[in-house]
C-alpha atoms as a PDB file:
ATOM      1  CA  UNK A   1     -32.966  18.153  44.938  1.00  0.00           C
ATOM      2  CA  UNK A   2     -31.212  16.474  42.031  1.00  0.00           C
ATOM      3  CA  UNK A   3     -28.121  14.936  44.044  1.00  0.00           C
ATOM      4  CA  UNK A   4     -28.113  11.144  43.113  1.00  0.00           C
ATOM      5  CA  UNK A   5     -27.817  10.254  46.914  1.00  0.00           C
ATOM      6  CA  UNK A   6     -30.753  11.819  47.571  1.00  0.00           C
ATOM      7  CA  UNK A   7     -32.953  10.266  44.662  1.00  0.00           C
ATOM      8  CA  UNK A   8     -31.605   6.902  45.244  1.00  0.00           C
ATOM      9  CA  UNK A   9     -32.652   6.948  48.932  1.00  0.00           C
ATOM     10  CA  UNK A  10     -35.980   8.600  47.905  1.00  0.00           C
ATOM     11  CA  UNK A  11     -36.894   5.443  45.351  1.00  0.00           C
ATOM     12  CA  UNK A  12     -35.849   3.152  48.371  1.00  0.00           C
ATOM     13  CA  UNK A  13     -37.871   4.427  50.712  1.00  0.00           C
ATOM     14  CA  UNK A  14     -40.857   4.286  48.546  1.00  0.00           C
ATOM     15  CA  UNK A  15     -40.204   1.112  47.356  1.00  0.00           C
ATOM     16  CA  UNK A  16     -40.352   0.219  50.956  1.00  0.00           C
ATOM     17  CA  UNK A  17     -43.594   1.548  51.537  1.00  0.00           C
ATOM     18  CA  UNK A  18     -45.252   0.083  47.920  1.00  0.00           C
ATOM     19  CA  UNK A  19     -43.768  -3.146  49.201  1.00  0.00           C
ATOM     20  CA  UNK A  20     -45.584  -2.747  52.547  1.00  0.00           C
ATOM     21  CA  UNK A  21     -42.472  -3.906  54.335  1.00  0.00           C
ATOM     22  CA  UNK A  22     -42.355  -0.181  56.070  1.00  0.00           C
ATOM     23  CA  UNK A  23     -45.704  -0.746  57.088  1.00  0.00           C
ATOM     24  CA  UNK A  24     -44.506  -4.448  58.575  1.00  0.00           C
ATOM     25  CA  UNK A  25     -41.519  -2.767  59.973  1.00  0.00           C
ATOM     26  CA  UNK A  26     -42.950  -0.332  62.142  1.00  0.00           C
ATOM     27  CA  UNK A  27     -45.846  -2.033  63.052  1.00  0.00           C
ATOM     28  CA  UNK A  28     -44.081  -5.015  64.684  1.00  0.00           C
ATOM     29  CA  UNK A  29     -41.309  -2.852  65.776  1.00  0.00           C
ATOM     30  CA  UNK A  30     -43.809  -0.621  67.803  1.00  0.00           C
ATOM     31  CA  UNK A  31     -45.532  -3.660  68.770  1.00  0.00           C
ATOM     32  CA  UNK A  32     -42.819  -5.150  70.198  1.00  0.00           C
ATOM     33  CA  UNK A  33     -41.358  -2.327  72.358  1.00  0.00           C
ATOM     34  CA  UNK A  34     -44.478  -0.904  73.627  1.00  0.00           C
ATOM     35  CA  UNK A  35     -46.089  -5.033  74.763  1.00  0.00           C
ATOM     36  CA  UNK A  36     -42.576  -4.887  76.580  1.00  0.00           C
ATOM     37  CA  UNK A  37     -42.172  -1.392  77.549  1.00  0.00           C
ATOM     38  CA  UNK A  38     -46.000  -0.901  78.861  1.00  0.00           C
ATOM     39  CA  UNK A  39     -47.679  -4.472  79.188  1.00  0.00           C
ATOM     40  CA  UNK A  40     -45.318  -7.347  80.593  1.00  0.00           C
ATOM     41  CA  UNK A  41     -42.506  -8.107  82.263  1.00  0.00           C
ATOM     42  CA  UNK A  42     -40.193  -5.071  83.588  1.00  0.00           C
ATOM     43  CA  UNK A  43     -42.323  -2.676  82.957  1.00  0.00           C
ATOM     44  CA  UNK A  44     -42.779   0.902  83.247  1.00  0.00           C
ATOM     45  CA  UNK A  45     -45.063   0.178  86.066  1.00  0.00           C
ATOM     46  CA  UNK A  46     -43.701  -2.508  87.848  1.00  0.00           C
ATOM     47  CA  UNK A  47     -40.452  -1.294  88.192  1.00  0.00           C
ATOM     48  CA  UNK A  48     -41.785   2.401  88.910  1.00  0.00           C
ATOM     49  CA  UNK A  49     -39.223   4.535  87.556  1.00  0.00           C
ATOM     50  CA  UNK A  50     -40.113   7.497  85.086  1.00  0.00           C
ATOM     51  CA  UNK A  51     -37.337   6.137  82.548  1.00  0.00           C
ATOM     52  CA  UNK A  52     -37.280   4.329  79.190  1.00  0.00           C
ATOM     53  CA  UNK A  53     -34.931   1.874  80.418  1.00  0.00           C
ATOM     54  CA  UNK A  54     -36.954  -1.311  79.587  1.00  0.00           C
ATOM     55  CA  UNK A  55     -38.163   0.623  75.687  1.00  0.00           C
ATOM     56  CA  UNK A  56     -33.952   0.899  75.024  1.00  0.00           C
ATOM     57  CA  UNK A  57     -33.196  -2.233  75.861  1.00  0.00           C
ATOM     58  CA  UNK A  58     -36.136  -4.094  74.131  1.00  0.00           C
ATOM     59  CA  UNK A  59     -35.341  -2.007  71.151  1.00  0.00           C
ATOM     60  CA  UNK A  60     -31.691  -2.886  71.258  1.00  0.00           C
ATOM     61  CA  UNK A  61     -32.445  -6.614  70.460  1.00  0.00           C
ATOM     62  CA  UNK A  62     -35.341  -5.556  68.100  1.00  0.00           C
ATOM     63  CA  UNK A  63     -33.521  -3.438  65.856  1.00  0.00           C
ATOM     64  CA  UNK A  64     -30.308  -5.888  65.858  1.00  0.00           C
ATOM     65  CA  UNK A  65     -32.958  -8.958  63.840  1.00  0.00           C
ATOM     66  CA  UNK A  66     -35.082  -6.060  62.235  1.00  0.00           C
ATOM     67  CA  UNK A  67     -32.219  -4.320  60.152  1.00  0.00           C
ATOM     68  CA  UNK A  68     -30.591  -7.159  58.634  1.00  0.00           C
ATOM     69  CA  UNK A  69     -34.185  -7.928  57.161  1.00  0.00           C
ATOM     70  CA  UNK A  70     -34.788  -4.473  55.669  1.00  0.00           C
ATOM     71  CA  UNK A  71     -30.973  -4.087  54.442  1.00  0.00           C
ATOM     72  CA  UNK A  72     -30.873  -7.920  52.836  1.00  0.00           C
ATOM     73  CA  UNK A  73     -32.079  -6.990  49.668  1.00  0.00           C
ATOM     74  CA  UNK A  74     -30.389  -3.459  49.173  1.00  0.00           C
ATOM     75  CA  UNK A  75     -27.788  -4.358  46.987  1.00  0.00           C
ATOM     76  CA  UNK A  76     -28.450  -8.082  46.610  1.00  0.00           C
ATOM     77  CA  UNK A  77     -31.382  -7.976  44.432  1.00  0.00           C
ATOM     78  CA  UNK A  78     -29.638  -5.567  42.618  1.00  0.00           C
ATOM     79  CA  UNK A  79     -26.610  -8.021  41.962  1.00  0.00           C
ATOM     80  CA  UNK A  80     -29.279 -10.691  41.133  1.00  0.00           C
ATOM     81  CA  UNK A  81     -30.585  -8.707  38.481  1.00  0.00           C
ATOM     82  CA  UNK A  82     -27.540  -6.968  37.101  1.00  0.00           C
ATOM     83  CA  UNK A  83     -29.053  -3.749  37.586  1.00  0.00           C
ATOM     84  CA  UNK A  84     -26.170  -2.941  39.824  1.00  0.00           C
ATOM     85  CA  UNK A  85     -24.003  -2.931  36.486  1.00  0.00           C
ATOM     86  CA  UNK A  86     -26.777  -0.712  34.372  1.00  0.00           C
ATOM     87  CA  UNK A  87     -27.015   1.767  37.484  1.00  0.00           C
ATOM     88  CA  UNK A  88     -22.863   1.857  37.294  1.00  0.00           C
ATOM     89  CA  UNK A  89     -22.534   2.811  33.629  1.00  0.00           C
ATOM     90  CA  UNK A  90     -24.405   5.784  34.262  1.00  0.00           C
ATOM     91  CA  UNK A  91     -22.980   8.675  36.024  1.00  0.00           C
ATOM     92  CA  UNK A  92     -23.815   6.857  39.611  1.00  0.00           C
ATOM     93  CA  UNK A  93     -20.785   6.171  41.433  1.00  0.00           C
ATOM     94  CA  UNK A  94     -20.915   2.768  43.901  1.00  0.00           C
ATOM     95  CA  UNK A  95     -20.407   5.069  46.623  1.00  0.00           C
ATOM     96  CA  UNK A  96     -23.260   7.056  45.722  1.00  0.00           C
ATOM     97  CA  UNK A  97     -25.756   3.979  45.074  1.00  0.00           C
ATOM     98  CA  UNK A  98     -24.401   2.544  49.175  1.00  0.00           C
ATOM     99  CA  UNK A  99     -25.022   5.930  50.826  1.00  0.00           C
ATOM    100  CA  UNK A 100     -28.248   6.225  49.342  1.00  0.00           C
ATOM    101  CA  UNK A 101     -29.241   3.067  50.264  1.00  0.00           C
ATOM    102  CA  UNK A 102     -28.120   3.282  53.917  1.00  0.00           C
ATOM    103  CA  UNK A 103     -29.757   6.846  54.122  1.00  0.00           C
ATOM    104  CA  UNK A 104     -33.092   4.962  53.207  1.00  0.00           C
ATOM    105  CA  UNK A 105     -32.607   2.564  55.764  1.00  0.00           C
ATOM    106  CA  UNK A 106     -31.296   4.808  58.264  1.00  0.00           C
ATOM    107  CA  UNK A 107     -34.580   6.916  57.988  1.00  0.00           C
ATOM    108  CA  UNK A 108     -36.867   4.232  58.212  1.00  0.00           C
ATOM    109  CA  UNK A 109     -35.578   3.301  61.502  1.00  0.00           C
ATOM    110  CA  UNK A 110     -35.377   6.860  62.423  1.00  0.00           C
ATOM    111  CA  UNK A 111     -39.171   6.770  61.332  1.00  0.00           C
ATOM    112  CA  UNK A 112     -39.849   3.983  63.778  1.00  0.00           C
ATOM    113  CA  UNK A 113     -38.299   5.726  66.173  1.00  0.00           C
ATOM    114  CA  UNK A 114     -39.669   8.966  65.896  1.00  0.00           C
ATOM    115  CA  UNK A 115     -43.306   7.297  66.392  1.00  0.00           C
ATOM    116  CA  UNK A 116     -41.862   6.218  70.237  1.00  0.00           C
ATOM    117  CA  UNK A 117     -41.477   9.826  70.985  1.00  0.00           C
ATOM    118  CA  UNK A 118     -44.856   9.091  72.427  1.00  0.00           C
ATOM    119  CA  UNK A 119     -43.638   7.005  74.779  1.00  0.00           C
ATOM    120  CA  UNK A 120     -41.494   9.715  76.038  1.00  0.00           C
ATOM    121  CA  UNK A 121     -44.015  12.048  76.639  1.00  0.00           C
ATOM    122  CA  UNK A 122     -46.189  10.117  78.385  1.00  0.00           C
ATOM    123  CA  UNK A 123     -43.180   9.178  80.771  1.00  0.00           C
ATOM    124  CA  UNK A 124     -42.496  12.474  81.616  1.00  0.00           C
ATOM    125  CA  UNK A 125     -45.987  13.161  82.715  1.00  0.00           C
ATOM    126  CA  UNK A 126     -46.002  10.402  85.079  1.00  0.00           C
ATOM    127  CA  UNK A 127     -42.972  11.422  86.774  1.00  0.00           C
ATOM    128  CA  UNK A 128     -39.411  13.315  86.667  1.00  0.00           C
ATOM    129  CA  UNK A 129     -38.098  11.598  83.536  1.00  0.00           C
ATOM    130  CA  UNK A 130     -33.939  12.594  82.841  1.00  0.00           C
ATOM    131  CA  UNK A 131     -34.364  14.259  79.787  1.00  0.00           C
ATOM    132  CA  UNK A 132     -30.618  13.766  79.076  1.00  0.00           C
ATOM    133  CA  UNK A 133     -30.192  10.698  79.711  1.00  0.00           C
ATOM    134  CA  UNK A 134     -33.322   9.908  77.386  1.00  0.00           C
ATOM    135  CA  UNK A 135     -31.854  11.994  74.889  1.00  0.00           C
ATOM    136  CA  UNK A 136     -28.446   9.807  74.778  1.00  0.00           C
ATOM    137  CA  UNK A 137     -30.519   6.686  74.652  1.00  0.00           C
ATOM    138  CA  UNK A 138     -32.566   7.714  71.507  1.00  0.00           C
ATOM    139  CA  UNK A 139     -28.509   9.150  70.321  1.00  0.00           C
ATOM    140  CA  UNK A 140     -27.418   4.980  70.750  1.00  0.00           C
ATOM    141  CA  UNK A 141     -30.127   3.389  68.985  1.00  0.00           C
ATOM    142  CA  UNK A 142     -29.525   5.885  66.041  1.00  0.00           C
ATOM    143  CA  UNK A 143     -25.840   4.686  66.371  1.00  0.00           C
ATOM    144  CA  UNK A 144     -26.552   1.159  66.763  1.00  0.00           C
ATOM    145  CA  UNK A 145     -28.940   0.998  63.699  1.00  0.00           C
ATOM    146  CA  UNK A 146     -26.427   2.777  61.547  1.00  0.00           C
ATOM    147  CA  UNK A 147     -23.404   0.773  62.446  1.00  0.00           C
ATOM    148  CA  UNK A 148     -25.716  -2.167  61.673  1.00  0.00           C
ATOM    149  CA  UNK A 149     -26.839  -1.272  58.521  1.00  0.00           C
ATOM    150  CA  UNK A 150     -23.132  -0.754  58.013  1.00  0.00           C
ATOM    151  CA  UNK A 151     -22.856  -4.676  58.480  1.00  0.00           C
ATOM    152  CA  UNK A 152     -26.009  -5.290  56.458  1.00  0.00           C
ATOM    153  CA  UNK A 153     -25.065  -3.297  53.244  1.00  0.00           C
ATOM    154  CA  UNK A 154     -21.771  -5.161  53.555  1.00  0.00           C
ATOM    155  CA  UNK A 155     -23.510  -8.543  53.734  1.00  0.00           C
ATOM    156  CA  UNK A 156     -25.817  -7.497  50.885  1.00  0.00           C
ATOM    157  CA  UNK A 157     -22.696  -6.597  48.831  1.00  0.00           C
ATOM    158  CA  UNK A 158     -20.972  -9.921  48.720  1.00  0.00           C
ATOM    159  CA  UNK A 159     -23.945 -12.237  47.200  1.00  0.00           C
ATOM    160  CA  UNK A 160     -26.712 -12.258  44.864  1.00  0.00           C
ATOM    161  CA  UNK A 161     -29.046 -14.080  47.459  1.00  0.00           C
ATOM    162  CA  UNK A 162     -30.801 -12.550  50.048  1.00  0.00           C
ATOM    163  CA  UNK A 163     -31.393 -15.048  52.502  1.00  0.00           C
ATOM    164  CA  UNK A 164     -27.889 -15.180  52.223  1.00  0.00           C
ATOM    165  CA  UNK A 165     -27.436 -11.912  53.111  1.00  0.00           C
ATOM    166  CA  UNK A 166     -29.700 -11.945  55.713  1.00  0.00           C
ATOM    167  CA  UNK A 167     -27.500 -14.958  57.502  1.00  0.00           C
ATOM    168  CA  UNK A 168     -24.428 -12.955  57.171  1.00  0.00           C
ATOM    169  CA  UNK A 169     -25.492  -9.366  58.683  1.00  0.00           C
ATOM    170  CA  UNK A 170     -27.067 -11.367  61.681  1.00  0.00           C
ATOM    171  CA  UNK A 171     -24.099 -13.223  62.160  1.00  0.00           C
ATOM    172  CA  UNK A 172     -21.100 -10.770  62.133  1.00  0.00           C
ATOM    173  CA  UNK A 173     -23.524  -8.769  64.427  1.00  0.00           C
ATOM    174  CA  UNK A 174     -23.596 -11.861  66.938  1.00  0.00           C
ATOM    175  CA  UNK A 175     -20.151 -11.309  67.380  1.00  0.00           C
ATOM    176  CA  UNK A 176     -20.252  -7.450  67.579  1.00  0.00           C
ATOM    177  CA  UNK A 177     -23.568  -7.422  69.733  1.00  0.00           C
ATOM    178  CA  UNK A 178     -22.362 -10.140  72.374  1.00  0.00           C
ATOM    179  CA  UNK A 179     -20.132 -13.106  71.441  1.00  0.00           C
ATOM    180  CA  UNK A 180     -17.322 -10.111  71.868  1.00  0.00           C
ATOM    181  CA  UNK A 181     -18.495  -9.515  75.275  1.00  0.00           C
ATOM    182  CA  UNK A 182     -18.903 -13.284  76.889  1.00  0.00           C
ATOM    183  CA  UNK A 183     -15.018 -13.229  75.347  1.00  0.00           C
ATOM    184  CA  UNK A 184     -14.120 -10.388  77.112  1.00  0.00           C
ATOM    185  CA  UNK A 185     -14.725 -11.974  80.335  1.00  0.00           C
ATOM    186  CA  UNK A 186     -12.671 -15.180  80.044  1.00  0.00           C
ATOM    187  CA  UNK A 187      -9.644 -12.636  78.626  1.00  0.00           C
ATOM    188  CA  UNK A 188      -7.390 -10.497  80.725  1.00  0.00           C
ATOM    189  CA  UNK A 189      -5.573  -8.016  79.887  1.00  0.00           C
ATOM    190  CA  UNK A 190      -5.249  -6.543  76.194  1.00  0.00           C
ATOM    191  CA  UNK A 191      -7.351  -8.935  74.582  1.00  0.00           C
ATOM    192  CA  UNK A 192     -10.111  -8.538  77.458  1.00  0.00           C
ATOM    193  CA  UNK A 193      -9.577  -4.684  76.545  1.00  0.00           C
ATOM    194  CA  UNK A 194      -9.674  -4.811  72.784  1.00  0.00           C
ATOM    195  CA  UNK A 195     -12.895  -7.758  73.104  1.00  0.00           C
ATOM    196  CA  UNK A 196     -14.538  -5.307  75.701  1.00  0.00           C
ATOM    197  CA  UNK A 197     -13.960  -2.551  73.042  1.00  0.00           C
ATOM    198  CA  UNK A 198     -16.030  -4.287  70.165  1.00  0.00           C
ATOM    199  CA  UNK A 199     -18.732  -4.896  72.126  1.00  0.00           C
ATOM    200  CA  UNK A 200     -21.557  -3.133  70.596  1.00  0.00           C
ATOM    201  CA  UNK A 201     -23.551  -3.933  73.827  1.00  0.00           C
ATOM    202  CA  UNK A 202     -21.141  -2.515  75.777  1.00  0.00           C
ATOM    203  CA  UNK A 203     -20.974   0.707  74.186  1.00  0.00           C
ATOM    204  CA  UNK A 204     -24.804   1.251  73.766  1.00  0.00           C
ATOM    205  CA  UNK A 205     -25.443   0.625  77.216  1.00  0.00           C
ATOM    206  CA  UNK A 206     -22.864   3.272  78.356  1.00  0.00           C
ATOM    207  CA  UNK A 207     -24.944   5.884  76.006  1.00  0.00           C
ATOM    208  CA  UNK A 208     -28.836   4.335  77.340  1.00  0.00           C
ATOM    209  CA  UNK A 209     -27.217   5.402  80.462  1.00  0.00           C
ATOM    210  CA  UNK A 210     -26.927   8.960  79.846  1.00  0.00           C
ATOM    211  CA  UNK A 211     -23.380   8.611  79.445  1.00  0.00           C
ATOM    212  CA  UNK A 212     -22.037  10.383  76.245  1.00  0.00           C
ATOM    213  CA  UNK A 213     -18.743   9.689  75.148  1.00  0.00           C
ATOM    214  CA  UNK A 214     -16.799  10.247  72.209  1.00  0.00           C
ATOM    215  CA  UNK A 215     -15.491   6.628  72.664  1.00  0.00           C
ATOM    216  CA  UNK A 216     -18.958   5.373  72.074  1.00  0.00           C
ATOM    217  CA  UNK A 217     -19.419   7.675  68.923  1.00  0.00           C
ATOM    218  CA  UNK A 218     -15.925   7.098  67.222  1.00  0.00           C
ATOM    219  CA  UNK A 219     -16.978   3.467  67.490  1.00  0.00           C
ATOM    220  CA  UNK A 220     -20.379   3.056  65.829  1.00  0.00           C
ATOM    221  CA  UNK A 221     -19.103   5.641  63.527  1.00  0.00           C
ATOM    222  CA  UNK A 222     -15.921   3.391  62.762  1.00  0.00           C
ATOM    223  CA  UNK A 223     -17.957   0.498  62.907  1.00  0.00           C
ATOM    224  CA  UNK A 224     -20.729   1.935  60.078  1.00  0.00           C
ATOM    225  CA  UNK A 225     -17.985   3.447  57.695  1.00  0.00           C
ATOM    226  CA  UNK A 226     -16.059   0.861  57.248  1.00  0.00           C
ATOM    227  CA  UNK A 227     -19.036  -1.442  56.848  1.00  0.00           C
ATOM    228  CA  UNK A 228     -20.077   0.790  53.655  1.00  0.00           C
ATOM    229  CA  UNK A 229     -16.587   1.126  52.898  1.00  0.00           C
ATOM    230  CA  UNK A 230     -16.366  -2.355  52.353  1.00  0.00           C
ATOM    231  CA  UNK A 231     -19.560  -2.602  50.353  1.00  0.00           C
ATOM    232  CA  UNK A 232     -18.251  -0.006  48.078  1.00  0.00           C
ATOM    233  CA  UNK A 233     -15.088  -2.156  47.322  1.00  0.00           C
ATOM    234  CA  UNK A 234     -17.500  -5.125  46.728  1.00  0.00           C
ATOM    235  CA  UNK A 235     -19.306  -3.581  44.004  1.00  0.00           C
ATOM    236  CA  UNK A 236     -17.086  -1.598  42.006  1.00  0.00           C
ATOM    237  CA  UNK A 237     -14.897  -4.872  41.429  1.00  0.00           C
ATOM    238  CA  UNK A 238     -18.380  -5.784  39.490  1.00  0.00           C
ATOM    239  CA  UNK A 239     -17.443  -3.572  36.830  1.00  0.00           C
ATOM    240  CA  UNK A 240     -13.810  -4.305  36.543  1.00  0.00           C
END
């Protein structure tokens, strides 16, 4: 497949794996969620429910520090080394270099998350498991990641430095993942409502749930388009 989407994402995702940082990735990410979802605290035993409750909601805060790390140096490094300009004058548009970069990170946390599939089988054995409600989780962490790599190409796009951009993504998505919320609660009425709305939280936990509404999808959809969007502006006004 020659379409330049496609062999951007391709060289990202192996320069992921040469770099090891795939290997890092999924490795602490599956590390993390299953010491939480099968070892300690609420877990699948103690609370003895045949659900992946604890596994969403571990992965939830996982993924939200995780993805600014792998989407830091996307288009930062590339601004560093003005290869962002040399990959412009050739027939790449800015909007094709962003969606191939967020395709590459979008399936490396798919990749992550197709390894916990495990997980999900072995639930089901031990006891009647709702498959839909499983199904929806799985649907919001997809969401979640890709609204948040939204946020991370964004950050990426605005400076040269990656620590920089690292800062940034984790700090807009404070606000979206719960500084929105706690607001929410000392608002009332249409501020409480709009605060609620923007709650990333808010919205993932309504699809963990089982719950799946197109209010949820519109907004991680709104959320990750406009993030890319806006990284798209950033670096075409490098060539003008």
């Amino acid at each position: 497949m020659n379409n330049p989407v496609w062999i951007i994402a391709k060289k990202e995702l192996n320069s992921f794996f040469d770099s090891l940082t795939a290997y890092i990735l999924l490795i602490a990410f599956l590390g993390f969620s299953g010491f939480f979802t099968w070892i300690t605290g609420s877990d699948i035993f103690m609370r003895k429910e045949a659900d992946l409750e604890v596994f969403f909601s571990v992965s939830k805060w996982t993924l939200f520090f995780f993805i600014p790390a792998i989407t830091m140096k996307m288009l930062a490094e590339e601004n560093k080394s003005g290869t962002i300009e040399l990959l412009l004058t050739k027939a790449i548009t800015a909007r094709q270099i962003i969606l191939g970069k967020f395709l590459a990170c979008f399936l490396l946390i798919g990749v992550a998350l197709l390894f916990t599939v495990s997980y999900y089988i072995t639930v089901s054995q031990i006891g009647n498991i709702d498959h839909g409600a499983t199904l929806c989780g799985y649907l919001g962490l997809l969401l979640m990641s890709a609204a948040y790599i939204g946020i991370g190409m964004f950050a990426s796009s605005i400076t040269n430095n990656q620590i920089v951009a690292f800062l940034l993504a984790l700090l807009i998505g404070v606000f979206f993942h719960f500084i929105f919320d706690m607001m929410s609660y000392n608002s009332g009425g249409f501020v409480a409502q709009l605060l609620s709305g923007l709650s990333v939280n808010r919205h993932f936990e309504s699809l963990s749930q089982g719950v799946l509404d197109t209010k949820d999808i519109l907004f991680f959809a709104s959320l990750t388009i406009t993030g890319l969007l806006l990284s798209e502006v950033f670096i075409s006004k490098r060539i003008k």
